[in-house]
Protein backbone atom coordinates (compact mmCIF):
# COMPACT_ATOMS: atom_id res chain seq x y z
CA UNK A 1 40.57 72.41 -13.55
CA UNK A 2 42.42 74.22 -10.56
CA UNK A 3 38.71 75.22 -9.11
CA UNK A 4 37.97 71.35 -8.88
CA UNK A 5 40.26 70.93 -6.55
CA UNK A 6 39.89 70.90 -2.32
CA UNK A 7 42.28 72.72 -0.20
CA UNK A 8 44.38 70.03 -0.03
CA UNK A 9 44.95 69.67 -3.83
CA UNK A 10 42.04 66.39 -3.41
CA UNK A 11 39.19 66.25 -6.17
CA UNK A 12 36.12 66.35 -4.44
CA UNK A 13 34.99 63.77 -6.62
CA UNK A 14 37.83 61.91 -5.08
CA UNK A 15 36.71 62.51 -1.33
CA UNK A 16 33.11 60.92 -2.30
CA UNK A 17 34.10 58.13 -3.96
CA UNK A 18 36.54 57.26 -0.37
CA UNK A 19 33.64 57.68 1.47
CA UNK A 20 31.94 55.56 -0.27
CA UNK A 21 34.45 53.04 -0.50
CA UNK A 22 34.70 53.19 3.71
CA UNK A 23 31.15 52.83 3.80
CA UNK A 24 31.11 49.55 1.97
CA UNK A 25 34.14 48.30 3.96
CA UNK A 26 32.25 49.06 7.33
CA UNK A 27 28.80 47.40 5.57
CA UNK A 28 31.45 44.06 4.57
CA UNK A 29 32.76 43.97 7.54
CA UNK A 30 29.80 43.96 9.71
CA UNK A 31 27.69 41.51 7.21
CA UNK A 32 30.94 38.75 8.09
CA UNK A 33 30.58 39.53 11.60
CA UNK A 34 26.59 39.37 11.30
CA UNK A 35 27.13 35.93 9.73
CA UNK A 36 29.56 34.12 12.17
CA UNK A 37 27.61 35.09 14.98
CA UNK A 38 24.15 33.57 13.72
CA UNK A 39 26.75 30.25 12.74
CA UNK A 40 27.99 30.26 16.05
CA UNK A 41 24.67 30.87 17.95
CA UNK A 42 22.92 27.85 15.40
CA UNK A 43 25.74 25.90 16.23
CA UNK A 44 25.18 25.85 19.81
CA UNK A 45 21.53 25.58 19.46
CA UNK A 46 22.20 22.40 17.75
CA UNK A 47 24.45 21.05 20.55
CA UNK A 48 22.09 21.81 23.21
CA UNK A 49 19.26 20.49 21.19
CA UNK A 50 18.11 17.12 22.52
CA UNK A 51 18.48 14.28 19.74
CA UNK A 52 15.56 11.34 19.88
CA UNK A 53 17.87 7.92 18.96
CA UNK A 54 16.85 5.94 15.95
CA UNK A 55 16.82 2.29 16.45
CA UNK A 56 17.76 -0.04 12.97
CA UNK A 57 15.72 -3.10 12.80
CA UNK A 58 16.72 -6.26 12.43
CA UNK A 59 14.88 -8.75 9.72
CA UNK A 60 13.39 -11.87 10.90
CA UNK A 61 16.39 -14.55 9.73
CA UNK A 62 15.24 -17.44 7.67
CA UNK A 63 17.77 -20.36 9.06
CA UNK A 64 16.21 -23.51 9.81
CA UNK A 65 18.64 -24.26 12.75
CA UNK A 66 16.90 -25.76 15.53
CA UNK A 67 15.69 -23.95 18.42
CA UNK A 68 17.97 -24.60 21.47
CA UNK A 69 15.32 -25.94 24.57
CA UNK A 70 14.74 -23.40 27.18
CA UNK A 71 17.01 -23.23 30.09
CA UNK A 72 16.34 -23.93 33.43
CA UNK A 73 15.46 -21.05 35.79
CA UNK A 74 18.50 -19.51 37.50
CA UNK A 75 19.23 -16.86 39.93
CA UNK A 76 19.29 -13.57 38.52
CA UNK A 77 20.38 -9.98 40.82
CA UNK A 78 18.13 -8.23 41.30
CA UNK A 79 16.56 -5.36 38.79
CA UNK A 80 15.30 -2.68 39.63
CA UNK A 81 11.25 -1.90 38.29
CA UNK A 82 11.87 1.65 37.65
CA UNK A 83 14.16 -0.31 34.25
CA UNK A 84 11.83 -2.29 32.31
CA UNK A 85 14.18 -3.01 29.95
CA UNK A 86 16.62 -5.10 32.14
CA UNK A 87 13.84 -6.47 34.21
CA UNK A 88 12.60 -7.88 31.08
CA UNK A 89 15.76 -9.24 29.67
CA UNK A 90 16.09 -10.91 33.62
CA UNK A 91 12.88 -12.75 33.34
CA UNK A 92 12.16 -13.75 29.62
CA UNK A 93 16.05 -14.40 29.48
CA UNK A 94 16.09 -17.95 30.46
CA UNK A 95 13.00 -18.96 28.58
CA UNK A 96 15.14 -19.97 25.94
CA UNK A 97 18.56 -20.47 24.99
CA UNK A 98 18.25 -19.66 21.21
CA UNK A 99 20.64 -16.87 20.11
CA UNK A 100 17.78 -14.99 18.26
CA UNK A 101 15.66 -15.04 21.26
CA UNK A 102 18.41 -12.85 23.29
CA UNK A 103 18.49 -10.83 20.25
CA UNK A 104 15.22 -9.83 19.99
CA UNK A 105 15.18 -9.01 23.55
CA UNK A 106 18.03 -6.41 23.28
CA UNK A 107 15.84 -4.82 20.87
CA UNK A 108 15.35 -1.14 22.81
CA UNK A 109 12.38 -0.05 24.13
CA UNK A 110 10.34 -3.76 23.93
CA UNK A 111 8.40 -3.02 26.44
CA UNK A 112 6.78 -0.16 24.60
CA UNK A 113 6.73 -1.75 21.56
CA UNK A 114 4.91 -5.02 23.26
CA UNK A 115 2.60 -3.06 24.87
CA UNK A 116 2.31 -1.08 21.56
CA UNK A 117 1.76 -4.17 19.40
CA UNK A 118 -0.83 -6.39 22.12
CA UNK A 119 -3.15 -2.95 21.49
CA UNK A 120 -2.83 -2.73 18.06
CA UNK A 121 -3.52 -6.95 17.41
CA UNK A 122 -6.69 -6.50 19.69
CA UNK A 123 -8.56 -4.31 17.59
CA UNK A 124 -6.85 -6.19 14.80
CA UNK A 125 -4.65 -3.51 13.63
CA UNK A 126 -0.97 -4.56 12.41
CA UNK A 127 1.70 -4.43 14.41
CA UNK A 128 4.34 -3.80 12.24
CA UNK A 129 4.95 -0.09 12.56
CA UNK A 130 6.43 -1.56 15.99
CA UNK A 131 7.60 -4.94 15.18
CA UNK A 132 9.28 -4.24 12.33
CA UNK A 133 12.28 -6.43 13.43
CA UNK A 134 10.21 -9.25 13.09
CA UNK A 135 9.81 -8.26 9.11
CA UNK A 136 10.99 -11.74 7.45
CA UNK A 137 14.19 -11.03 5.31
CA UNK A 138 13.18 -13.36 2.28
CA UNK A 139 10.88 -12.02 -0.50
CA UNK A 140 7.30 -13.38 -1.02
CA UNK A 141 7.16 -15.40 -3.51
CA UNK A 142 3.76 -16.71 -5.95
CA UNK A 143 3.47 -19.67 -8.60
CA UNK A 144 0.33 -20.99 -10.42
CA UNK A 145 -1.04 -23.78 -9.23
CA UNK A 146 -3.93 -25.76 -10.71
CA UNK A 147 -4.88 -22.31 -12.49
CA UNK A 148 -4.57 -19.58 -9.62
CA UNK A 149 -1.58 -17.78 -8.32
CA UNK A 150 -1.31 -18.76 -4.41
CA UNK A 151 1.82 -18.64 -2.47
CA UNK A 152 5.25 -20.66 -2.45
CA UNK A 153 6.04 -23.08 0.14
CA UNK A 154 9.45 -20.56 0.53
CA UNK A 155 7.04 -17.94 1.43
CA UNK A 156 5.46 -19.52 4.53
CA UNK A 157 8.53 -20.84 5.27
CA UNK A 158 10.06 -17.21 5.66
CA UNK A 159 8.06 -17.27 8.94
CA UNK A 160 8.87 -20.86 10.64
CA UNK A 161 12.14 -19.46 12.70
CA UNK A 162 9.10 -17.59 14.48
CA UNK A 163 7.03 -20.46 15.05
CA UNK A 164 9.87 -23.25 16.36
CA UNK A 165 10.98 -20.24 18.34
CA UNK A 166 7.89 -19.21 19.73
CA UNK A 167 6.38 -22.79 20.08
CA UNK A 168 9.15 -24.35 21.98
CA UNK A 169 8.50 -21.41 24.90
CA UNK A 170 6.39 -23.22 27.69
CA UNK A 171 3.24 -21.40 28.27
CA UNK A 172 3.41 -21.86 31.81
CA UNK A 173 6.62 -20.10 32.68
CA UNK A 174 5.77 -17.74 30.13
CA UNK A 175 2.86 -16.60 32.47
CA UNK A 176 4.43 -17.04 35.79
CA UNK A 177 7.36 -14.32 33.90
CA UNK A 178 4.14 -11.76 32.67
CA UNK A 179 2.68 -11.91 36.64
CA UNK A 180 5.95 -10.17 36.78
CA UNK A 181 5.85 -8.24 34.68
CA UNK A 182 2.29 -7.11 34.35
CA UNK A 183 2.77 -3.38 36.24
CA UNK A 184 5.40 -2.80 33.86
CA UNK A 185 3.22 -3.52 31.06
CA UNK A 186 0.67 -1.34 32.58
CA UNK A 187 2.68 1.83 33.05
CA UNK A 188 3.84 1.48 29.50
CA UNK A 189 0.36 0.88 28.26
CA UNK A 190 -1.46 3.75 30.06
CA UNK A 191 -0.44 6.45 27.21
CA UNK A 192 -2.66 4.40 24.66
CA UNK A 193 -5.58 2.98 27.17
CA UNK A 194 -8.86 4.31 27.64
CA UNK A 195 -9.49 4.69 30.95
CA UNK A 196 -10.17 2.07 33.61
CA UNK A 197 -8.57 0.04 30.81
CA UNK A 198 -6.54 -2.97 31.73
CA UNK A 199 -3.21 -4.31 29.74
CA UNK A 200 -3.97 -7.66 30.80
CA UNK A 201 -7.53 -7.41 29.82
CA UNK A 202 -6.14 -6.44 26.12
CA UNK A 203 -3.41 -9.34 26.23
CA UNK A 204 -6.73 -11.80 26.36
CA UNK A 205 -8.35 -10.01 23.54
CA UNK A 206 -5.27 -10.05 21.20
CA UNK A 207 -5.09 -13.27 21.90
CA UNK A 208 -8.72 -14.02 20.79
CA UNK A 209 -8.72 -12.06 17.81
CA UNK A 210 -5.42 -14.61 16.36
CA UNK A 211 -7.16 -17.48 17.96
CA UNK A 212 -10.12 -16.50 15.65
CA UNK A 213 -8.35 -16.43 12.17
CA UNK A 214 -9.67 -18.77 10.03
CA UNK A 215 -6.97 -21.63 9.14
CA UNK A 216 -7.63 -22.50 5.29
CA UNK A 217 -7.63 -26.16 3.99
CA UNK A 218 -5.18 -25.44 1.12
CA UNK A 219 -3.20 -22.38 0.02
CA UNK A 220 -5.47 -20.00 -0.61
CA UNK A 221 -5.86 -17.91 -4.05
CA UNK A 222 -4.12 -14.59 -4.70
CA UNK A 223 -5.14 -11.73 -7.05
CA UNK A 224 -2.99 -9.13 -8.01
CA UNK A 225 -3.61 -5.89 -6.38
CA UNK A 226 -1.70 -2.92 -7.70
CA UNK A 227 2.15 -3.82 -6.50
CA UNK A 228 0.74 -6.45 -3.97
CA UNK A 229 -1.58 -9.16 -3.70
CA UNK A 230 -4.62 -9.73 -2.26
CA UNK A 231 -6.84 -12.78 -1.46
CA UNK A 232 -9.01 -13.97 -4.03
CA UNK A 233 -11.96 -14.85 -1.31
CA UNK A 234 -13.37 -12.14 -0.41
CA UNK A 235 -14.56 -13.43 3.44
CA UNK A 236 -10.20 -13.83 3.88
CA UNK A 237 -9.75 -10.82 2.46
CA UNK A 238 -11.99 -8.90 4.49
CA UNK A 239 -10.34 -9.84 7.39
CA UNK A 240 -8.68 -6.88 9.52
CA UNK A 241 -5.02 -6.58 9.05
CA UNK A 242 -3.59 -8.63 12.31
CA UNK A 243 -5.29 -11.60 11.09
CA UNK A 244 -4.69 -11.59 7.62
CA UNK A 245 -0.71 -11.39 9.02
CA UNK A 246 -1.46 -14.42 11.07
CA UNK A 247 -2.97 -16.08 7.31
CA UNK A 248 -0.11 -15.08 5.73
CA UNK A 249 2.39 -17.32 7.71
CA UNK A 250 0.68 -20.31 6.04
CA UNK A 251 -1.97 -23.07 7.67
CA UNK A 252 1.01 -24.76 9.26
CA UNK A 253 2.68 -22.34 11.34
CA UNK A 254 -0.89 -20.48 11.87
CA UNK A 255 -2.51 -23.59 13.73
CA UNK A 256 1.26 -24.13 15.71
CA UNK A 257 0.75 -20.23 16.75
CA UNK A 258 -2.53 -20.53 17.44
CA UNK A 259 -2.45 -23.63 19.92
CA UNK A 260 0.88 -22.24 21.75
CA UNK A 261 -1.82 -18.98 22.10
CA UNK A 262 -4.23 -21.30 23.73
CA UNK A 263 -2.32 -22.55 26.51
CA UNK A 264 -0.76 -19.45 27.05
CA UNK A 265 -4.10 -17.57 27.04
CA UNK A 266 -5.12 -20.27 29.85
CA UNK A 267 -1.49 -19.43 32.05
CA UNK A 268 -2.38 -15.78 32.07
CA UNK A 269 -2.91 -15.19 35.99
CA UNK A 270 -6.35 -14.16 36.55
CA UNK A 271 -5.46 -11.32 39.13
CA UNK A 272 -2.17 -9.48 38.64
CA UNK A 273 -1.01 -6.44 40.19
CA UNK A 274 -0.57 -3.99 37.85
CA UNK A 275 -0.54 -0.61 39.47
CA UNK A 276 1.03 0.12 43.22
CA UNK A 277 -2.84 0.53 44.44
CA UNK A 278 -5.01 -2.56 44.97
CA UNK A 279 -6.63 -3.95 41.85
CA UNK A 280 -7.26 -6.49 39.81
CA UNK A 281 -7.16 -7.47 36.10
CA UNK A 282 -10.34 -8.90 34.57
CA UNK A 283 -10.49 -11.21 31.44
CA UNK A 284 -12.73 -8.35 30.11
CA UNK A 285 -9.93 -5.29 30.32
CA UNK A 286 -11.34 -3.35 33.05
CA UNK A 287 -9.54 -2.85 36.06
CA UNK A 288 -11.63 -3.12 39.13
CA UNK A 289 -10.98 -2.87 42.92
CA UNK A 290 -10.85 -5.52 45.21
CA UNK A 291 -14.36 -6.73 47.18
């Protein structure tokens, strides 16, 4: 086997097989170094990526604590427009003293979701996707009565926090706060207008299409529906879905809602400013310039 052999008494077999072996060595070392460079460039992609925050929702409670009356008007500093948030929270503040009432105002981005839910009610849409912390905690709830499955008292209670809350604001100062407010409003309504489209013009229709909701004499009949239920007369449950969220807070609350709507509807200014150039908001949605 002495012919086998290299000069340096090496099998050439030998010499391949630690070439090969360097070759993998080189090839394992550069596939780690491959790897932690992608994990370190990925990493810092991530940390320079922007994030966009999630915000939890809170459920509507169900205590039947009374509403604490509003508070008188007091002097506030001053807030800046350019925060719509705080400007908000400064206004709508003392309109009540209620505990849940501050808490639903430190929900972030109300503006946005106001403006979101005003458009959505006046072409009787839902406004849940963006009220969704106004989602009642308590289940719904059915028995049979006289024959026909209709909803528990429990159920329509789920939404009377709401009402007492909402009821005991007085329209008035409620309006005199949205004058305020209004060009805020605006601004945050503009993404979802069509144009020449006004936010308070849209306020007045929301408010029409809940003032229009029928109010049944007596509980009205359910029918199951898949998982859900739906309403056994068909001219209820044809209604679009804003209304039919009005119907399902039950004939008392609905008329309470509806009346505070009224006077409300009536303490809307006529002419607010809602964009730095001079304008006017008309009960019909357009904005139009001054004569």
């Amino acid at each position: 086997m002495a012919e086998l052999d290299g000069p340096e008494g090496v099998s050439p077999y030998r010499r391949i097989l630690n070439r090969h072996e360097t070759t993998l060595r080189v090839a394992i070392v550069a596939t780690v170094f491959l790897g932690l460079l992608v994990a370190f460039l990925l990493r810092r992609e991530r940390a320079e990526r922007p994030t966009i925050p999630q915000f939890a929702s809170a459920a509507l409670p169900s205590s039947q604590a009374p509403i604490p009356a509003a508070q008188p008007p007091v002097a506030a500093p001053a807030v800046s427009s350019g925060d719509p948030e705080a400007m908000l929270r400064r206004l709508a503040g003392p309109l009540s003293s209620s505990p849940l009432w501050a808490t639903w105002l430190a929900v972030p981005n109300l503006v946005h979701r106001l403006a979101a839910a005003t458009s959505l009610v006046a072409r009787d849409e839902s406004p849940r996707p963006v009220l969704g912390f106004l989602r009642p905690s308590a289940a719904f709830v059915t028995r049979i009565q006289d024959g026909e499955t209709v909803a528990t008292q429990s159920t329509y209670a789920r939404y009377d926090v709401l009402t007492r809350l909402v009821t005991t604001l007085d329209p008035a100062r409620v309006g005199a706060a949205y004058s305020e407010m209004a060009p805020l409003f605006q601004r945050a309504f503009i993404p979802i207008s069509r144009p020449g489209q006004s936010f308070t013009g849209v306020l007045h229709q929301a408010i029409r299409v809940l003032r229009d909701t029928p109010v049944p004499d007596a509980r009205p009949a359910l029918v199951r529906n898949g998982s859900t239920y739906a309403y056994a007369d068909s001219k209820l449950e044809d209604l679009g879905p804003a209304k039919k969220l009005l119907l399902r807070m039950g004939p008392k609350n609905e008329r309470a809602i509806q009346t505070w709507l009224a006077k409300f509807d009536q303490a809307i200014p006529d002419a607010v400013a809602i964009s730095p150039s001079s304008s006017r908001t008309t009960r019909t949605g357009e904005t139009k310039p001054h004569t």
